[in-house]
C-alpha atoms as a PDB file:
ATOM      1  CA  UNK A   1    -143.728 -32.880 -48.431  1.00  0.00           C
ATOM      2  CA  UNK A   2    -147.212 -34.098 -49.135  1.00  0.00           C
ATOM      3  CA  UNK A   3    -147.641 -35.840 -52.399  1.00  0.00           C
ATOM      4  CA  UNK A   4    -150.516 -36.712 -54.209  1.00  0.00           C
ATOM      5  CA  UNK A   5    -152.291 -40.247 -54.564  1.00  0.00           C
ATOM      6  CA  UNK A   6    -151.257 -40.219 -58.542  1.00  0.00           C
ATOM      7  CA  UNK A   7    -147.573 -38.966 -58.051  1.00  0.00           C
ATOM      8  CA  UNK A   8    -145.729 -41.053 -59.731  1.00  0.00           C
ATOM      9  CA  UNK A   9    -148.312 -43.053 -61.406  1.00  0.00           C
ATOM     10  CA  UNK A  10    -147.588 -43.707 -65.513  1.00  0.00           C
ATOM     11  CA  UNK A  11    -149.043 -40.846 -67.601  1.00  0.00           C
ATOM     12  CA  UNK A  12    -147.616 -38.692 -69.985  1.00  0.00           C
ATOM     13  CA  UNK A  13    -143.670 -38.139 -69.457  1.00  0.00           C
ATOM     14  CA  UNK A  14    -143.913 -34.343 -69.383  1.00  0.00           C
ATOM     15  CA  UNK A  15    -145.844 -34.280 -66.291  1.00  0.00           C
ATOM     16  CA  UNK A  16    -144.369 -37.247 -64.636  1.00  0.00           C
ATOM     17  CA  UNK A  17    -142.333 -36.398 -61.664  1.00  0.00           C
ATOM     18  CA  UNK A  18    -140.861 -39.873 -61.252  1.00  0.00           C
ATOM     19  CA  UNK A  19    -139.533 -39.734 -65.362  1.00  0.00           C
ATOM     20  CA  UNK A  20    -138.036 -36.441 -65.183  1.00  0.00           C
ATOM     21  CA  UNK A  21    -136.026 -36.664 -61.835  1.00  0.00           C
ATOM     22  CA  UNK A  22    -134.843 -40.355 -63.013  1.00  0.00           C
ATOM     23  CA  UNK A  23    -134.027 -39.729 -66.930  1.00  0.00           C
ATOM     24  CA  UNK A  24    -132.083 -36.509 -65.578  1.00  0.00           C
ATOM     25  CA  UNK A  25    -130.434 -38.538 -62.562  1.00  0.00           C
ATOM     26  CA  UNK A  26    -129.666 -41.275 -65.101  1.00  0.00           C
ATOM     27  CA  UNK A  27    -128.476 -38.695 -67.637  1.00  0.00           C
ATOM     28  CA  UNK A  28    -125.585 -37.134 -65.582  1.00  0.00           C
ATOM     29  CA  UNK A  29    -124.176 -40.841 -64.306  1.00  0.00           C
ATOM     30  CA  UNK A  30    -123.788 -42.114 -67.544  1.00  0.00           C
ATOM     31  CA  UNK A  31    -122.445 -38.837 -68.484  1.00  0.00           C
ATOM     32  CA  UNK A  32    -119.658 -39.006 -66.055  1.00  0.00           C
ATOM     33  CA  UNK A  33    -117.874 -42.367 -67.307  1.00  0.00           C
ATOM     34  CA  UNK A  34    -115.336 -40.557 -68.569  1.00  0.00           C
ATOM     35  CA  UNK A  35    -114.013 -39.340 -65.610  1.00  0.00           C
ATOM     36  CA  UNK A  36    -114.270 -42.845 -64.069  1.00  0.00           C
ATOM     37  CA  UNK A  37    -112.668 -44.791 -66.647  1.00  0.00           C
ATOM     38  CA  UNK A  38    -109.412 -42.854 -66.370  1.00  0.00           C
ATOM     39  CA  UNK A  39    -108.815 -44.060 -62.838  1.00  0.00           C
ATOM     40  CA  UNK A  40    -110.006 -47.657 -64.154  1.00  0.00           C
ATOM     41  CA  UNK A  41    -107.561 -47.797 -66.537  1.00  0.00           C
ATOM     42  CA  UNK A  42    -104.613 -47.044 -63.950  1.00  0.00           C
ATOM     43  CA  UNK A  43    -106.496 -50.280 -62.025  1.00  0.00           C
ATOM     44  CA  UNK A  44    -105.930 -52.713 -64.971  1.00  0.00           C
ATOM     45  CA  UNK A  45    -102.697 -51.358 -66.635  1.00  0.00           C
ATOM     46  CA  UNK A  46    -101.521 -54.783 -66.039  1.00  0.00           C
ATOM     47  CA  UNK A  47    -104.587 -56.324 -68.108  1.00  0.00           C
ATOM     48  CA  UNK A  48    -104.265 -54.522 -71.769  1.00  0.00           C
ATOM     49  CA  UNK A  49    -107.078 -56.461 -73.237  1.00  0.00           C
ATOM     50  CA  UNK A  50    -109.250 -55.437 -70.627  1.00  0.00           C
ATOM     51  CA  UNK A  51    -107.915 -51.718 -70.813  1.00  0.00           C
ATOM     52  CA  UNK A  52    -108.675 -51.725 -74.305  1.00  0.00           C
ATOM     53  CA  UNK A  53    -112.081 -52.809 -73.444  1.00  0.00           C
ATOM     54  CA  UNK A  54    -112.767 -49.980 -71.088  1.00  0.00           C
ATOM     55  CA  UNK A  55    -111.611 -47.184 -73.810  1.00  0.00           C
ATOM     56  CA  UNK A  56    -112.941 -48.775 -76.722  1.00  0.00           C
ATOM     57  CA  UNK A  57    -116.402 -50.764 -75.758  1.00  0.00           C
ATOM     58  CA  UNK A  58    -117.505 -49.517 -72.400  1.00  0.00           C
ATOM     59  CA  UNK A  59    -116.849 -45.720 -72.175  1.00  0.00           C
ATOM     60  CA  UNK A  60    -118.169 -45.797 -75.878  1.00  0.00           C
ATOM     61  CA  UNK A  61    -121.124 -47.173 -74.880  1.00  0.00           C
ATOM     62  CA  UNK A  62    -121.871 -45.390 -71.698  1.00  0.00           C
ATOM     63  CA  UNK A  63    -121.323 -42.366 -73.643  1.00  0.00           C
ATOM     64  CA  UNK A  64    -123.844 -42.962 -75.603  1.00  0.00           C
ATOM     65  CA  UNK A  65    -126.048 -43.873 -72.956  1.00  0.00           C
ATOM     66  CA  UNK A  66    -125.449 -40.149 -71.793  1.00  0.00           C
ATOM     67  CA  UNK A  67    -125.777 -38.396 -75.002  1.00  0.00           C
ATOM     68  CA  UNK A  68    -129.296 -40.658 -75.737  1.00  0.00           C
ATOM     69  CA  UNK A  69    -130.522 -39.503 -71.592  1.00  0.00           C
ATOM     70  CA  UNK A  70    -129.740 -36.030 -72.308  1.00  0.00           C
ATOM     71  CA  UNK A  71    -131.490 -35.514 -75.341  1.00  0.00           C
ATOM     72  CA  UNK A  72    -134.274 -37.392 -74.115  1.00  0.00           C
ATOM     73  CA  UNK A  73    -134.546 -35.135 -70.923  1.00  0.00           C
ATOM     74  CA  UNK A  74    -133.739 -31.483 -73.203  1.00  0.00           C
ATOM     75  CA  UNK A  75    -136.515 -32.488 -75.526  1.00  0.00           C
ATOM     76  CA  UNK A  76    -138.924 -33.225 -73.329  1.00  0.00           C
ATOM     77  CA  UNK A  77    -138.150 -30.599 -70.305  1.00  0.00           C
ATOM     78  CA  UNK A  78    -136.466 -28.134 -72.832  1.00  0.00           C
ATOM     79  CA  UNK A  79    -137.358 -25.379 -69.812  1.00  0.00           C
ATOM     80  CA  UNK A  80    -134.868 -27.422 -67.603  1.00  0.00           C
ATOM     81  CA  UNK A  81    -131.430 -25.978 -67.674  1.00  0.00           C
ATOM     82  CA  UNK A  82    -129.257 -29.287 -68.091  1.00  0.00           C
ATOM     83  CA  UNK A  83    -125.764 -28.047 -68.832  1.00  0.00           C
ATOM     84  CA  UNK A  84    -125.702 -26.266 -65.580  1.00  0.00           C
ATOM     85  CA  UNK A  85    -127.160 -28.928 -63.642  1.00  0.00           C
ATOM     86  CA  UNK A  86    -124.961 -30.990 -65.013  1.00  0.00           C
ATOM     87  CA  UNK A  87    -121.900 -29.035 -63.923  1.00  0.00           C
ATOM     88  CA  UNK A  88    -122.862 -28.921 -60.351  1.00  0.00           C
ATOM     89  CA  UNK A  89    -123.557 -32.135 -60.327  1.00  0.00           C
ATOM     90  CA  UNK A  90    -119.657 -32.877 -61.603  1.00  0.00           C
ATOM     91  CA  UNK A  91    -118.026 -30.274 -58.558  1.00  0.00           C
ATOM     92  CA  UNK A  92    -119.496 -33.347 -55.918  1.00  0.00           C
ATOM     93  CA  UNK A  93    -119.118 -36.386 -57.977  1.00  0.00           C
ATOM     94  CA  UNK A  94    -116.149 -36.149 -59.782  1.00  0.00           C
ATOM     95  CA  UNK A  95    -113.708 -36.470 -56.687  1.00  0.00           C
ATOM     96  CA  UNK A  96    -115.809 -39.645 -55.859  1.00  0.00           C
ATOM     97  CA  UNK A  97    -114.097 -41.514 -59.581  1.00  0.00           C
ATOM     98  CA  UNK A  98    -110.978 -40.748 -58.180  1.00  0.00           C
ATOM     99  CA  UNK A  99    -108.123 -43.421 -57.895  1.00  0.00           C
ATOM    100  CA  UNK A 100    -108.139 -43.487 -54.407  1.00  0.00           C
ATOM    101  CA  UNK A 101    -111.658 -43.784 -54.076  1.00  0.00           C
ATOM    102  CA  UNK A 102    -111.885 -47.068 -55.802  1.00  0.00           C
ATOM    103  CA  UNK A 103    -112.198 -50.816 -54.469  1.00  0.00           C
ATOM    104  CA  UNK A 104    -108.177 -51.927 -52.771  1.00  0.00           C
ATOM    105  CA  UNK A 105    -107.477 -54.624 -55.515  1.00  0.00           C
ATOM    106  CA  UNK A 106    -108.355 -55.145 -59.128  1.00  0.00           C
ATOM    107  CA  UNK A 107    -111.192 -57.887 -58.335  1.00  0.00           C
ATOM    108  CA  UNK A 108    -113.410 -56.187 -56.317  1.00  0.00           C
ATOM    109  CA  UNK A 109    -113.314 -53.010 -58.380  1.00  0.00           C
ATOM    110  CA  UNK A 110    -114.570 -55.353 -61.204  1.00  0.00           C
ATOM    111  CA  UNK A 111    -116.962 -56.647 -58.170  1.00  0.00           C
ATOM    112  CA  UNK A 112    -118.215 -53.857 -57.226  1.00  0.00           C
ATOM    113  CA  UNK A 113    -118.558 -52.491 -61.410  1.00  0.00           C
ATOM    114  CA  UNK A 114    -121.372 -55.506 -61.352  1.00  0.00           C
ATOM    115  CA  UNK A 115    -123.267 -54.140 -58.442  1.00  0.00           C
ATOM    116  CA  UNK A 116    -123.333 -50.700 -60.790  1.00  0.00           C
ATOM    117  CA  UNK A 117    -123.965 -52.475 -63.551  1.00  0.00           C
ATOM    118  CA  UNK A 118    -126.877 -55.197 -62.009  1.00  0.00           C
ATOM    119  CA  UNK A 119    -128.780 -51.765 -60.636  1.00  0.00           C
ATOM    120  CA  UNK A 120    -128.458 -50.049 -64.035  1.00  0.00           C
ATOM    121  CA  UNK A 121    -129.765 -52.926 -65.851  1.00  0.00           C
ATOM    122  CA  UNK A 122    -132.442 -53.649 -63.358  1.00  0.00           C
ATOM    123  CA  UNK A 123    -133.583 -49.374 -63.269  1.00  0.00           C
ATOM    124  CA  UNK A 124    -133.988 -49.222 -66.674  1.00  0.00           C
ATOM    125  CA  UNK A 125    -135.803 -52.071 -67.023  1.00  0.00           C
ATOM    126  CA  UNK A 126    -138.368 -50.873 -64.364  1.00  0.00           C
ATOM    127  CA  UNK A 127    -138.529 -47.531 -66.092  1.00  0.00           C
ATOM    128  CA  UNK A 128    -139.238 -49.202 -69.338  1.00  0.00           C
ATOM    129  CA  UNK A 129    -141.916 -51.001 -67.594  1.00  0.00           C
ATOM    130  CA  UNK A 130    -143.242 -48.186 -65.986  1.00  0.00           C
ATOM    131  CA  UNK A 131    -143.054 -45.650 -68.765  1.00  0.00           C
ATOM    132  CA  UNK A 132    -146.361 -45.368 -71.376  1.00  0.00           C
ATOM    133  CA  UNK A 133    -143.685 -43.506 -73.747  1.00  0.00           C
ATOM    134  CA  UNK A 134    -142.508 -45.923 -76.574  1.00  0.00           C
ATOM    135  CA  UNK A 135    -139.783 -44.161 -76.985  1.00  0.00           C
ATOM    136  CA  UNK A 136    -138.498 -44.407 -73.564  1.00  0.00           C
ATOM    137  CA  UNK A 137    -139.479 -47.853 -73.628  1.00  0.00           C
ATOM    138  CA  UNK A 138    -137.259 -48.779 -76.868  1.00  0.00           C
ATOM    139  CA  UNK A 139    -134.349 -46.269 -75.175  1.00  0.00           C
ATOM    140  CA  UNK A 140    -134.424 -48.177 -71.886  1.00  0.00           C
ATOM    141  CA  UNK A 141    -134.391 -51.599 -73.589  1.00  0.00           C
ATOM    142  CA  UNK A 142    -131.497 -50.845 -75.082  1.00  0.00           C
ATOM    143  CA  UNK A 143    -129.489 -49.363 -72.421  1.00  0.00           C
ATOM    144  CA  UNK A 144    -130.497 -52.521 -70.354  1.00  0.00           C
ATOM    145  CA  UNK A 145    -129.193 -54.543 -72.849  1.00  0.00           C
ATOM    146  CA  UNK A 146    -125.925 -53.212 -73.505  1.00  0.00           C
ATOM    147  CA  UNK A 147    -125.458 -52.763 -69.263  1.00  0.00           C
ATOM    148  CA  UNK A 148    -126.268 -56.977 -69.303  1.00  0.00           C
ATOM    149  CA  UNK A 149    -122.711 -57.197 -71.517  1.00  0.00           C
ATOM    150  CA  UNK A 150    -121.072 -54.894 -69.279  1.00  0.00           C
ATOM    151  CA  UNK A 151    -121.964 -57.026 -66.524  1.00  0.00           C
ATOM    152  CA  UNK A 152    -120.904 -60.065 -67.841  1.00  0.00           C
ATOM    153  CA  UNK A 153    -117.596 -58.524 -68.944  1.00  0.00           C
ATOM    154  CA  UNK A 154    -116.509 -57.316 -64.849  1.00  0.00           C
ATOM    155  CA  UNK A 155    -118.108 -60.553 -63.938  1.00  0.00           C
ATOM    156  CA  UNK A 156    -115.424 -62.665 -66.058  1.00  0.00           C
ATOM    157  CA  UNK A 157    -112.843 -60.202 -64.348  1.00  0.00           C
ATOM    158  CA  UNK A 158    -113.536 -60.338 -61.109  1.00  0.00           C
ATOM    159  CA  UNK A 159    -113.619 -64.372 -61.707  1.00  0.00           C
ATOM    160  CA  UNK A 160    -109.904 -64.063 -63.380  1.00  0.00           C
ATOM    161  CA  UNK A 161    -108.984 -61.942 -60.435  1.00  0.00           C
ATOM    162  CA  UNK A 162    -110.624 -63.822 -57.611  1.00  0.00           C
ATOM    163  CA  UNK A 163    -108.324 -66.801 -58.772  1.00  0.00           C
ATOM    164  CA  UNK A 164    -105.176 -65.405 -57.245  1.00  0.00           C
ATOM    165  CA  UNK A 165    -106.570 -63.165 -54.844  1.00  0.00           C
ATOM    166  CA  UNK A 166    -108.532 -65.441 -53.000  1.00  0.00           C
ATOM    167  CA  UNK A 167    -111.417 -62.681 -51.699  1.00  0.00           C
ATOM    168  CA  UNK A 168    -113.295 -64.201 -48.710  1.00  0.00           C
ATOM    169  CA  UNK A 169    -116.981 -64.547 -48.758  1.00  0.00           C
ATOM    170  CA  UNK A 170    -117.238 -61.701 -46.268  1.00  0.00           C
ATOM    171  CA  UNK A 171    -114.861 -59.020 -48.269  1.00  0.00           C
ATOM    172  CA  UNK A 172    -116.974 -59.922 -50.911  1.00  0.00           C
ATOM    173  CA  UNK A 173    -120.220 -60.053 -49.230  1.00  0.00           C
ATOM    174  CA  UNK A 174    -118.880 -55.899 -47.945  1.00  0.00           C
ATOM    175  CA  UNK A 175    -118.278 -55.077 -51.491  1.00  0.00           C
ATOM    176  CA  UNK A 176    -121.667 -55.742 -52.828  1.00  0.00           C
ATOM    177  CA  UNK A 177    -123.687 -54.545 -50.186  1.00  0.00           C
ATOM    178  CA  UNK A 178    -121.087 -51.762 -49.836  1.00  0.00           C
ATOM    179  CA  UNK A 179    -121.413 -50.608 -53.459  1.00  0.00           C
ATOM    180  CA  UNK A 180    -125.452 -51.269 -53.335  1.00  0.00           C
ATOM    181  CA  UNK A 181    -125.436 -48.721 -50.196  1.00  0.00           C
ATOM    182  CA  UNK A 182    -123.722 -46.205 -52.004  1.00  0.00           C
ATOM    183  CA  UNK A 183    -125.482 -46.088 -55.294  1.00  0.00           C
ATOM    184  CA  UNK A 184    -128.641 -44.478 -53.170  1.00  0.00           C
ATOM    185  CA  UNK A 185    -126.271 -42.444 -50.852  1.00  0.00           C
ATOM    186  CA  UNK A 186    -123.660 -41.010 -53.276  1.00  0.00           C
ATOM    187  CA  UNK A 187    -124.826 -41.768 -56.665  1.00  0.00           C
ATOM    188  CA  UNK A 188    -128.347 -41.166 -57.028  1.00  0.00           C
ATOM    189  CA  UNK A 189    -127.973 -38.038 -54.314  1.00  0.00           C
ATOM    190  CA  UNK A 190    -125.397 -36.475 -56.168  1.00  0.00           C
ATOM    191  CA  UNK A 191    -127.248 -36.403 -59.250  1.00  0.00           C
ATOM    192  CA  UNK A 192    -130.619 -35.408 -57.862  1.00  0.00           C
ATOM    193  CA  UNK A 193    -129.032 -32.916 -55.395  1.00  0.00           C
ATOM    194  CA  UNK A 194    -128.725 -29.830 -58.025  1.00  0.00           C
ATOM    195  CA  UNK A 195    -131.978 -30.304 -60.236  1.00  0.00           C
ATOM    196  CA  UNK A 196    -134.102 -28.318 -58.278  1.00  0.00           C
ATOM    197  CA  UNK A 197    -131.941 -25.338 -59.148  1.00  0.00           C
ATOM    198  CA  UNK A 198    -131.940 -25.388 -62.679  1.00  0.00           C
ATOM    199  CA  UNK A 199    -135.499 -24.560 -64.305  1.00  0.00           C
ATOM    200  CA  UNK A 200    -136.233 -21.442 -66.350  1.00  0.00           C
ATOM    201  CA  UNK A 201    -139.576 -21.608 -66.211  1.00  0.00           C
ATOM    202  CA  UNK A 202    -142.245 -23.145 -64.167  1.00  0.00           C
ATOM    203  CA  UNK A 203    -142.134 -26.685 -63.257  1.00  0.00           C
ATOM    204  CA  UNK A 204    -144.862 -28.704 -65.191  1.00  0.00           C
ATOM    205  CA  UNK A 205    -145.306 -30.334 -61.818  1.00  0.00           C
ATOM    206  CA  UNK A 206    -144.880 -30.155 -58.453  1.00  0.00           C
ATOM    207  CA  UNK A 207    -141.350 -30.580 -57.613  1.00  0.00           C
ATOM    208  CA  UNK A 208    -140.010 -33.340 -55.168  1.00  0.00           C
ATOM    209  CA  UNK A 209    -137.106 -33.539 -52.722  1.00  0.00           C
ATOM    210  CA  UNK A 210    -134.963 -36.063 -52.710  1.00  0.00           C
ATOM    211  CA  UNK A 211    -136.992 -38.301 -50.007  1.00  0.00           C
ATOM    212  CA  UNK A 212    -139.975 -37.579 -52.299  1.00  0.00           C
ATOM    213  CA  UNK A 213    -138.167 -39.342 -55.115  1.00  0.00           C
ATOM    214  CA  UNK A 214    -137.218 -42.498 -53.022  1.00  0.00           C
ATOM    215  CA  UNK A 215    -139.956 -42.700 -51.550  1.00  0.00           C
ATOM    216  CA  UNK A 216    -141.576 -43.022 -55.485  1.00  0.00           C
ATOM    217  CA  UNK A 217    -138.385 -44.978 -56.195  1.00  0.00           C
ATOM    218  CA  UNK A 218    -139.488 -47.844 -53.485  1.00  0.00           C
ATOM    219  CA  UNK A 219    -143.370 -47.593 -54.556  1.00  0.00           C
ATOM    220  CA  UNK A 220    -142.549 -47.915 -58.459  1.00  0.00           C
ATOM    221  CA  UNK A 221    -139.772 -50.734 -57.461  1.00  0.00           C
ATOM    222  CA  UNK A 222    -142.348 -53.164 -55.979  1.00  0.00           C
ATOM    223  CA  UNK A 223    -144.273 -52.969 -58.630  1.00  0.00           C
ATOM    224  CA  UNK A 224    -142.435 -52.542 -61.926  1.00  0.00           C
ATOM    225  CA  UNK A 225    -138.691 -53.533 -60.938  1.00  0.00           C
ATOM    226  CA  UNK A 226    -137.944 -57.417 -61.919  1.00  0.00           C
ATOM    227  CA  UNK A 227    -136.806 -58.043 -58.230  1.00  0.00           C
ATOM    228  CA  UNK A 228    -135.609 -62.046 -58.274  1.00  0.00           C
ATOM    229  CA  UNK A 229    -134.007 -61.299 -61.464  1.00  0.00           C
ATOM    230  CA  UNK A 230    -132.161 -58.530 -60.140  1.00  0.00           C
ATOM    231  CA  UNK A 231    -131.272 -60.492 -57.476  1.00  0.00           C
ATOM    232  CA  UNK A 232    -130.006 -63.645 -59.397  1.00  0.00           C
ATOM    233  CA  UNK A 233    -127.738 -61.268 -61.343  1.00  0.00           C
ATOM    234  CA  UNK A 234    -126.135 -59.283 -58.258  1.00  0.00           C
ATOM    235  CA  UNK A 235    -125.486 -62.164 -55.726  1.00  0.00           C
ATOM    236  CA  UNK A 236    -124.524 -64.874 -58.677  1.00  0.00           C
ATOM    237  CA  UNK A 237    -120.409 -63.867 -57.899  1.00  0.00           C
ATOM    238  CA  UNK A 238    -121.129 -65.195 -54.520  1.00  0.00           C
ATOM    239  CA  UNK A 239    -123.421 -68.657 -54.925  1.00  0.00           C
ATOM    240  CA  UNK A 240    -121.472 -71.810 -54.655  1.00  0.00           C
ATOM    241  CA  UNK A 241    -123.096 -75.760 -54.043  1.00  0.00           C
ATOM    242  CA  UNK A 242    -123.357 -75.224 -50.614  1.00  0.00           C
ATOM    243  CA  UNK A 243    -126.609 -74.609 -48.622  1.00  0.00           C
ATOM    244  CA  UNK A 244    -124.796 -72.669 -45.951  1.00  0.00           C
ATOM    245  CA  UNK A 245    -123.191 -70.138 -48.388  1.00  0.00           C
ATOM    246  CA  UNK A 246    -126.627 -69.982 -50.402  1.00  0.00           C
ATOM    247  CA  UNK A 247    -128.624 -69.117 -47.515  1.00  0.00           C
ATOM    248  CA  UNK A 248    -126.018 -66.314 -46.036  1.00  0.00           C
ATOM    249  CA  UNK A 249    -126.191 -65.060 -50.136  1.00  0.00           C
ATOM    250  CA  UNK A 250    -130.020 -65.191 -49.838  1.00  0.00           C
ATOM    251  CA  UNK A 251    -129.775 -62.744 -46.119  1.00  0.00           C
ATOM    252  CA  UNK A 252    -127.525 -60.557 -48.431  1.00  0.00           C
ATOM    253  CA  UNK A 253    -130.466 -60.397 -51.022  1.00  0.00           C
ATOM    254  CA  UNK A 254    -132.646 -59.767 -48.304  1.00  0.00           C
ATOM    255  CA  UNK A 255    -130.594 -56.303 -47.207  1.00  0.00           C
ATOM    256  CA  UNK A 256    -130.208 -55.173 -50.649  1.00  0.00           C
ATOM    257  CA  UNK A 257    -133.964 -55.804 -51.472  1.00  0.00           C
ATOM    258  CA  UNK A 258    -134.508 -53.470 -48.101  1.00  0.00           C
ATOM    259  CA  UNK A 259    -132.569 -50.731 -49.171  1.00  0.00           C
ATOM    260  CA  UNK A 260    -134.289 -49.916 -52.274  1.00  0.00           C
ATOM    261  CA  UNK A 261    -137.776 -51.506 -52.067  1.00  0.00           C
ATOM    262  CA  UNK A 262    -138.249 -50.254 -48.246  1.00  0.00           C
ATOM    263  CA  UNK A 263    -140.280 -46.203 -47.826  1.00  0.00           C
ATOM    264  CA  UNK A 264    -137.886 -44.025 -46.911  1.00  0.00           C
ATOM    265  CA  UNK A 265    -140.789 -40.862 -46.454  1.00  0.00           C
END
């Protein structure tokens, strides 16, 4: 589909392609915790402090996080029918938060949370960046900020967990590029999949299919997305003293960078 030089170029929100499909993507993941944290908690039933955590801190915040998306995306697209998209967007995503589905041992499932929680941090920062709206802006600085505590609360796991299961640089090195594939493949497909069937009026825009978006994703990335942070963050579980080990972590960085920054249409 042909695009036009401006798409996705900051302007006003309600005729921005690149806010709408990414407030309403990031509205249905943060939406779905629930469902995820369930199967967490069977994970870490051993680990009631960090159990408590998950129920108490995390799905309370993510929660939030949902409720704030949605109402941002109903009050500004109030034509766009988000219940229902919503609901198709649950029949393919929520067999993917099922037990079985999740990392083989307690470490790298707290491994691969900080890959989830290093790209949410990092996409809301680029939307707050790329967004004229100040009250996206102060929404997305927010929801970056509480994902940086998230992050540093798997990281600490995954470092108690590490300890006695000894995960090798490459089954870590799989886990976080792993994880990074599948937040573009499952994650942000699943969410975008349904949206185009759920307006009740016309669009105020011309609507984009899902290469569209990553293609926009990749453009607005390079410009607006705080790469070598994002990349400090992701790949710090991995760095040790040695030269060797930093230089395979910084050909990691490189694949990661490629599969979000790189045109994909």
């Amino acid at each position: 589909m042909q695009k036009s030089d401006t798409a996705g170029e900051p302007g006003s929100s309600r005729t921005d392609q690149f806010t709408f499909y990414s407030m309403t993507v990031v509205s249905y993941l943060e939406s779905a915790v629930p469902n995820y944290v369930e199967n967490l908690d069977v994970i870490y039933r051993d680990n009631p402090e960090l159990v408590d955590w998950l129920d108490n801190v995390w799905l309370h915040e993510e929660s939030e996080h949902g409720v704030l998306a949605k109402t941002y995306v109903q009050e500004t697209w109030p034509d766009y029918d988000w219940e229902k998209g919503y609901q198709l967007f649950l029949l393919d995503y929520g067999p993917r938060c099922a037990h079985e589905e999740l990392r083989p041992t307690p470490g790298l499932e707290a491994l691969a949370r900080c890959v989830t929680e290093t790209q949410a941090t990092m996409s809301y920062r680029c939307l707050m960046n790329y967004s004229d709206d100040p009250k996206l802006k102060k929404l997305m600085k927010k929801m970056s900020t509480d994902e940086v505590r998230h992050y540093r609360e798997f990281r600490r796991t995954f470092d108690a967990y590490n300890v006695t299961e000894k995960n090798s640089f490459l089954t870590k090195a799989r886990t976080i590029i792993g994880r990074s594939e599948l937040v573009k493949e499952e994650d942000l497909f699943m969410a975008f999949k349904p949206i185009s069937q759920c307006w009740n009026g016309p669009l105020p825009f011309e609507a984009w299919d899902y290469d569209d978006y990553l293609a926009a994703l990749a453009r607005i990335s390079r410009q607006y997305l705080p790469i070598a942070e994002a990349q400090k963050m992701l790949f710090k579980p991995m760095r040790t003293r040695g030269r060797f080990n930093n230089f395979l972590v910084s050909c990691m960085a490189a694949i990661v960078r490629r599969q979000f920054l790189a045109v994909t249409a």
